[in-house]
Protein backbone atom coordinates (compact mmCIF):
# COMPACT_ATOMS: atom_id res chain seq x y z
CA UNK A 1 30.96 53.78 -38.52
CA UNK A 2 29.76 50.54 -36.46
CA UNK A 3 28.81 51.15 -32.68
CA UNK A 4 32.05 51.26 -30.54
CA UNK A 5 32.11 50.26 -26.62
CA UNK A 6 34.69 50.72 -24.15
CA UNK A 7 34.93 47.92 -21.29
CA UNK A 8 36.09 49.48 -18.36
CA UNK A 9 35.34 46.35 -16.31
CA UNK A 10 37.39 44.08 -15.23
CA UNK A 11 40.71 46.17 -16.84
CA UNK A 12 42.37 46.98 -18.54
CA UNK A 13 40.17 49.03 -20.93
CA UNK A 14 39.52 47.78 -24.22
CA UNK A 15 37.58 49.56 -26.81
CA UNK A 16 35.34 46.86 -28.73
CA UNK A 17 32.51 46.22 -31.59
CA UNK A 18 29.21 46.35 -29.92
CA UNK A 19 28.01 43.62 -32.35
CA UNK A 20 29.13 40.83 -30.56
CA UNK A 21 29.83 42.14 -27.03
CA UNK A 22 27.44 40.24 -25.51
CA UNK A 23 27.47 36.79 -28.04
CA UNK A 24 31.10 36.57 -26.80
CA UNK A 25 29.65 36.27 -22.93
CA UNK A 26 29.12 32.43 -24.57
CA UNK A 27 25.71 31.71 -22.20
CA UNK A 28 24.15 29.03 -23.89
CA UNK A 29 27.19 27.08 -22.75
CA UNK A 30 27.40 28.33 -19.35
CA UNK A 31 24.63 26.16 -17.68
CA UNK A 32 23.83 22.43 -18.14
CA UNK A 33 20.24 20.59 -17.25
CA UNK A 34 21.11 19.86 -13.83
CA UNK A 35 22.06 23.76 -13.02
CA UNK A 36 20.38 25.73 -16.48
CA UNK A 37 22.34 29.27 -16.72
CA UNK A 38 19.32 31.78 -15.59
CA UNK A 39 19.72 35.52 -16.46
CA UNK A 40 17.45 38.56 -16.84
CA UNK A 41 17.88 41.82 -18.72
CA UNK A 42 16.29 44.99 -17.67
CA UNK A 43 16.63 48.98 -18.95
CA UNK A 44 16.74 51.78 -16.15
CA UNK A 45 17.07 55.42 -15.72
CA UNK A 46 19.60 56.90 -13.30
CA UNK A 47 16.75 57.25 -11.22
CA UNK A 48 15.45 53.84 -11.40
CA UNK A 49 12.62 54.48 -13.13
CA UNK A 50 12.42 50.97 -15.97
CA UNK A 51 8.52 52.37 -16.38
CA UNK A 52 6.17 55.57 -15.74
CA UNK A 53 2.74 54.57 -14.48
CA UNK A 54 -0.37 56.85 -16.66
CA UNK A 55 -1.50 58.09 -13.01
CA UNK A 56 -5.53 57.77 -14.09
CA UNK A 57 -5.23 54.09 -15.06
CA UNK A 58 -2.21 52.68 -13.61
CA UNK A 59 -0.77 51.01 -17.10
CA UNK A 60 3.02 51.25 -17.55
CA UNK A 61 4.86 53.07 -20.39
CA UNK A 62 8.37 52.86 -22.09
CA UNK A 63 9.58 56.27 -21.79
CA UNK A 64 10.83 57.99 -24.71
CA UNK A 65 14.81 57.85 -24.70
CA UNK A 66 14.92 55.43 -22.18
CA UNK A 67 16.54 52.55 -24.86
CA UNK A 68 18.25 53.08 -28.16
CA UNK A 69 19.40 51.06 -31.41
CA UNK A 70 22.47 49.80 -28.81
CA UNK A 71 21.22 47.94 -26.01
CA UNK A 72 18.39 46.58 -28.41
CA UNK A 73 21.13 44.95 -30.00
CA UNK A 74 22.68 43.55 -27.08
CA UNK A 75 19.19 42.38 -26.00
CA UNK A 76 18.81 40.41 -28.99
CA UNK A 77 21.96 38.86 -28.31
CA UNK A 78 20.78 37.74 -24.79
CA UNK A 79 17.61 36.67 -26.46
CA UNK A 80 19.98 34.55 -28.99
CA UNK A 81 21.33 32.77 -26.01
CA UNK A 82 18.72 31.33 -24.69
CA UNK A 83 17.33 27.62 -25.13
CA UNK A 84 14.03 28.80 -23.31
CA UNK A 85 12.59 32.14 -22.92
CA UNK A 86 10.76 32.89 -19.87
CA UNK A 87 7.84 35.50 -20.16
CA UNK A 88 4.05 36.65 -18.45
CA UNK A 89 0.51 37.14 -19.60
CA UNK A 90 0.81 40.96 -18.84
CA UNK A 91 3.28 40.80 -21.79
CA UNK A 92 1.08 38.72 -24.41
CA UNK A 93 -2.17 40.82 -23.49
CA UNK A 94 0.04 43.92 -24.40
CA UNK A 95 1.39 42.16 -28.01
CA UNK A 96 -2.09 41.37 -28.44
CA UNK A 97 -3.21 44.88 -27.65
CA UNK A 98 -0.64 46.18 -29.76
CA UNK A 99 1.25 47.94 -27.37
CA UNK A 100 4.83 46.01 -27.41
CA UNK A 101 6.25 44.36 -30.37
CA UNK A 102 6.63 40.50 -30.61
CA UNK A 103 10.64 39.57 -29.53
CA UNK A 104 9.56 35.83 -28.90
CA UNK A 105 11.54 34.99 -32.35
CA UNK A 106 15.02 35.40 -32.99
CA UNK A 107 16.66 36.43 -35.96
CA UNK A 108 13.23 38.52 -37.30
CA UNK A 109 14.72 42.21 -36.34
CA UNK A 110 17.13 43.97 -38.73
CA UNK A 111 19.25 44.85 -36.12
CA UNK A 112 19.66 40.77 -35.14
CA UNK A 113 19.17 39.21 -38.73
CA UNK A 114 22.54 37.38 -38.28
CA UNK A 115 21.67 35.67 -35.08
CA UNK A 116 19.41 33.11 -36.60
CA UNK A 117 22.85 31.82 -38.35
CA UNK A 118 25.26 32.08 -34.89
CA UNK A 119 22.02 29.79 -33.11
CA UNK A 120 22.37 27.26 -35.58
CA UNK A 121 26.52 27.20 -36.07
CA UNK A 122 27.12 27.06 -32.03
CA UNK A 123 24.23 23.74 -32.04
CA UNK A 124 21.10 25.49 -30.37
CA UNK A 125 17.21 25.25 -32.34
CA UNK A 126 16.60 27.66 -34.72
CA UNK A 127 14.20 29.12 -32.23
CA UNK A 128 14.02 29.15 -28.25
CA UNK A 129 11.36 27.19 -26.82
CA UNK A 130 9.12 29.85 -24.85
CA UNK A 131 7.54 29.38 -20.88
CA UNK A 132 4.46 31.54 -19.97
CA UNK A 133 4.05 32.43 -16.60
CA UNK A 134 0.67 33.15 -14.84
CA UNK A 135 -1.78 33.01 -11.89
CA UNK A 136 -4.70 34.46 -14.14
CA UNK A 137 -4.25 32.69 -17.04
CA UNK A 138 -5.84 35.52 -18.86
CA UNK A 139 -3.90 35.56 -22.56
CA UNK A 140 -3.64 34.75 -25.99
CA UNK A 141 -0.67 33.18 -27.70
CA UNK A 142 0.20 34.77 -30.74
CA UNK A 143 0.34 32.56 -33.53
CA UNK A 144 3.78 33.37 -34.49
CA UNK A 145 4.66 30.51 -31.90
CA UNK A 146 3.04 27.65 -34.02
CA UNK A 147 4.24 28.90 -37.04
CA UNK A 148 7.80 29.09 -36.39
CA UNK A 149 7.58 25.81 -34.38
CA UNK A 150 7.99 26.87 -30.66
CA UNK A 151 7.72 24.62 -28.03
CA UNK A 152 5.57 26.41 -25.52
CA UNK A 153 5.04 25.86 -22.08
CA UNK A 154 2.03 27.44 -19.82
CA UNK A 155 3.71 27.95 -16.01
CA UNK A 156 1.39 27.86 -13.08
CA UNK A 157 0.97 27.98 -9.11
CA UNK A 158 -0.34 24.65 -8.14
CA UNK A 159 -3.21 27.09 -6.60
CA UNK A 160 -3.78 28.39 -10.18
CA UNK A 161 -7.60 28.35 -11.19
CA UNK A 162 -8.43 24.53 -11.82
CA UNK A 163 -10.36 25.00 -14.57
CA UNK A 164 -8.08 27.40 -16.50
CA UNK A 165 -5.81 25.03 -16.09
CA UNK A 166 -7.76 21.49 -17.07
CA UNK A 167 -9.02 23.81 -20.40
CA UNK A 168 -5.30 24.44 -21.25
CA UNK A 169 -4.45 20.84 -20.80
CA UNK A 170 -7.27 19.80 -23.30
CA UNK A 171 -6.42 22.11 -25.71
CA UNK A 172 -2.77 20.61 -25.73
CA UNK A 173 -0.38 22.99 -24.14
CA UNK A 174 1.78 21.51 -21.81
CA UNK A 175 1.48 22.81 -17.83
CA UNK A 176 4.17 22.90 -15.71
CA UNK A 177 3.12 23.42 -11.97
CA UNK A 178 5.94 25.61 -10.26
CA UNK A 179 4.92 27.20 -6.69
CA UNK A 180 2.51 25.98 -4.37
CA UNK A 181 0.32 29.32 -4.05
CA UNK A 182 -1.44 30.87 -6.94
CA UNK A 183 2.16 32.66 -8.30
CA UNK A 184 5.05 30.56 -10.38
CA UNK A 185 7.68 30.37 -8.11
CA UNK A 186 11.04 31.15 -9.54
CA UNK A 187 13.37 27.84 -7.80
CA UNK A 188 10.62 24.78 -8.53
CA UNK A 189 10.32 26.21 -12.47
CA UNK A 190 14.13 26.50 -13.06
CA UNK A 191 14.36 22.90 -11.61
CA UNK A 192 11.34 21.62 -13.95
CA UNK A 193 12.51 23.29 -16.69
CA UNK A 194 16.51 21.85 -16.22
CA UNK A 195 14.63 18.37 -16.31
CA UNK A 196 13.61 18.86 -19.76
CA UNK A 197 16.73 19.70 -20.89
CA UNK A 198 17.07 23.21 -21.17
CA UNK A 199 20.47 25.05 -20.33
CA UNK A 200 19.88 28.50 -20.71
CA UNK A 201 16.91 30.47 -19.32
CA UNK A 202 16.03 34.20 -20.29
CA UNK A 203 13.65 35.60 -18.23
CA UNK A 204 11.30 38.84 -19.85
CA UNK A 205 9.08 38.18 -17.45
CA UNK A 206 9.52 41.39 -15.34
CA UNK A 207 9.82 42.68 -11.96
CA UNK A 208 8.25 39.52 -10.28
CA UNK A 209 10.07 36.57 -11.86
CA UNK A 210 13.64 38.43 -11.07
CA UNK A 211 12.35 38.91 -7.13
CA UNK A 212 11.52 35.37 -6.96
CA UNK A 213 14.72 33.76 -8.73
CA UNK A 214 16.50 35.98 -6.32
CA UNK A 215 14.51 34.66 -3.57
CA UNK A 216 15.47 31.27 -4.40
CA UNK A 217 18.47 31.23 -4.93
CA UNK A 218 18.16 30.13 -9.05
CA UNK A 219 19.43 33.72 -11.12
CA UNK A 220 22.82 33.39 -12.38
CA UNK A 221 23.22 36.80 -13.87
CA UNK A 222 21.70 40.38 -13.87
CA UNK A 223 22.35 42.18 -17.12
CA UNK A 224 21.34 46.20 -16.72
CA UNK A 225 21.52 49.07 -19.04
CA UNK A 226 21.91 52.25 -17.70
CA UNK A 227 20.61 55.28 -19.76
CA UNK A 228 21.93 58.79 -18.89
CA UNK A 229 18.68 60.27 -18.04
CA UNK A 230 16.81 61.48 -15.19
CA UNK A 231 13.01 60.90 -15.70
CA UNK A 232 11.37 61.71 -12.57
CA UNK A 233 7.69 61.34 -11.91
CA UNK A 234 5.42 60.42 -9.23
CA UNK A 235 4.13 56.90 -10.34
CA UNK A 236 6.73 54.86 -11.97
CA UNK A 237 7.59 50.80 -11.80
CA UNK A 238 11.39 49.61 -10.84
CA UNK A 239 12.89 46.33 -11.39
CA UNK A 240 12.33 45.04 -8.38
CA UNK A 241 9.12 44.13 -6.35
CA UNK A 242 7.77 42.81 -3.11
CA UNK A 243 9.12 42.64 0.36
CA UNK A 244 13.14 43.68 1.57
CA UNK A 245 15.30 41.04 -0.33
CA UNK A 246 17.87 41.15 2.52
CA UNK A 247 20.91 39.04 1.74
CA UNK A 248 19.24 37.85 -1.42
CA UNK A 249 19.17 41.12 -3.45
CA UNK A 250 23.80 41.03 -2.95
CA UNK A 251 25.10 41.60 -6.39
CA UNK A 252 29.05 42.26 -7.16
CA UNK A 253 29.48 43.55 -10.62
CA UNK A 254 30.84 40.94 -13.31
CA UNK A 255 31.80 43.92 -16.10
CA UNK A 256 30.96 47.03 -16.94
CA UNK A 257 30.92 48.73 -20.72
CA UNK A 258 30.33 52.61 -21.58
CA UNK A 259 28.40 53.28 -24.95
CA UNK A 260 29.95 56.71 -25.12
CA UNK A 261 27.52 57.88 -28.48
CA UNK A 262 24.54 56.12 -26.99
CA UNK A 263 24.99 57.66 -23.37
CA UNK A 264 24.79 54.10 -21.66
CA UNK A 265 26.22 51.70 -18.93
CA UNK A 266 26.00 48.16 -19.82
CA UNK A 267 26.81 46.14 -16.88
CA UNK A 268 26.75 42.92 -15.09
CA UNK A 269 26.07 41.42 -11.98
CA UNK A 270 25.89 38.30 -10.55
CA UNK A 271 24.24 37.05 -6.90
CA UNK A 272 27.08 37.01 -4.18
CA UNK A 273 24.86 34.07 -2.12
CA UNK A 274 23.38 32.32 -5.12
């Protein structure tokens, strides 16, 4: 039997598919280039752990049973969405390490073979165009990039290390300067990347990016899953980062589904002061 959710939120309830919960949200046609639709995505324990920390070397770790079959679905539905994806060198040195499996490509995972076809019937490019962000500039791009024929864009801190920079230039990546410090700076890069023409922005860029589109003012919409689980321990990484967000961190939930075999919440929330 196909994965069943119930939307509790906004009323009444309605028991739907799960394949196509979160295509219906119709993103890629929520934002234009003069405001580009900007979500994130994260996965969390009830205890808001979204990563343990190994406590001799400090790298982060998916716990086991934190995400399922379900909200890798819906993830790949975001992912579908998007005209541009947003992601970090920590994530590329970990694909190259062979830690995390390549998601840069939609329409490659059995769970999301279909959404290669629903890109190209609703008008977007067979693949999203893809936005590193870094102040080290320490990665490799995995060639899966050139050979499906992604644009890809190398995001910096006007402060980032000028000779990093000059040898990406030469070698014919494109460099987009967002932030005045050494950091990309989550405002400046959603207004550079609207310029070129991009509508929809996913971010899988982490903690950091989501503190500083919340800082300025730029994310549109939160999407968390909540597992049932308690995970405890002493070292662990949350979704968020940095100083107190004050006003900035307001959310008011948008919906709210329960995956009653997969022991999730999948909800929504956008910025109150956006």
């Amino acid at each position: 039997m196909a994965a069943r959710l119930l939307r509790l939120y906004p009323g009444p309830p309605e028991d739907l598919p799960l394949a196509g919960a979160y295509l219906a949200h119709g993103l890629q046609a929520l934002g234009s280039p003069a405001a580009p639709f900007v979500y994130a995505s994260f996965v969390s324990s009830l205890d808001g752990r979204i990563a343990l920390l190994d406590p001799a070397t400090g790298e982060s770790r998916f716990p086991p049973g934190l995400s399922n079959g379900s909200d890798f679905r819906l993830f790949l539905e975001l992912q579908a969405q998007a005209d541009c994806l947003i992601t970090h060198a920590g994530y590329l040195r970990d694909l190259a390490a062979g830690k995390l499996d390549n998601v840069l490509q939609i329409g490659l995972h059995d769970p999301g073979r279909d959404l290669a076809d629903w890109r190209l019937a609703n008008g977007m490019a067979p693949q999203p165009a893809v936005v590193v962000a870094s102040s080290s500039l320490d990665f490799t791009l995995p060639e899966s990039l050139a050979r499906h024929g992604q644009r890809v864009m190398i995001a910096v801190g006007r402060a980032a290390p000028a000779g990093r920079v000059e040898a990406l230039r030469r070698a014919g990546l494109e460099v987009i300067v967002a932030g005045e410090g050494v950091r990309v700076e989550g405002a400046p890069l959603v207004r550079v990347l609207g310029g070129r023409g991009f509508r929809s922005l996913y971010l899988l860029a982490g903690p950091r990016m989501l503190e500083t589109t919340l800082r300025g003012g730029v994310l549109s919409r939160l999407y968390l899953t909540m597992a049932h689980r308690l995970f405890g321990g002493e070292r662990f990484q949350s979704m968020i980062e940095g100083s107190e967000l004050g006003d900035a961190g307001r959310l008011r939930m948008a919906s709210l589904y329960h995956d009653a075999d997969g022991g999730q919440w999948f909800t929504q929330f956008e910025p109150v002061c956006p």
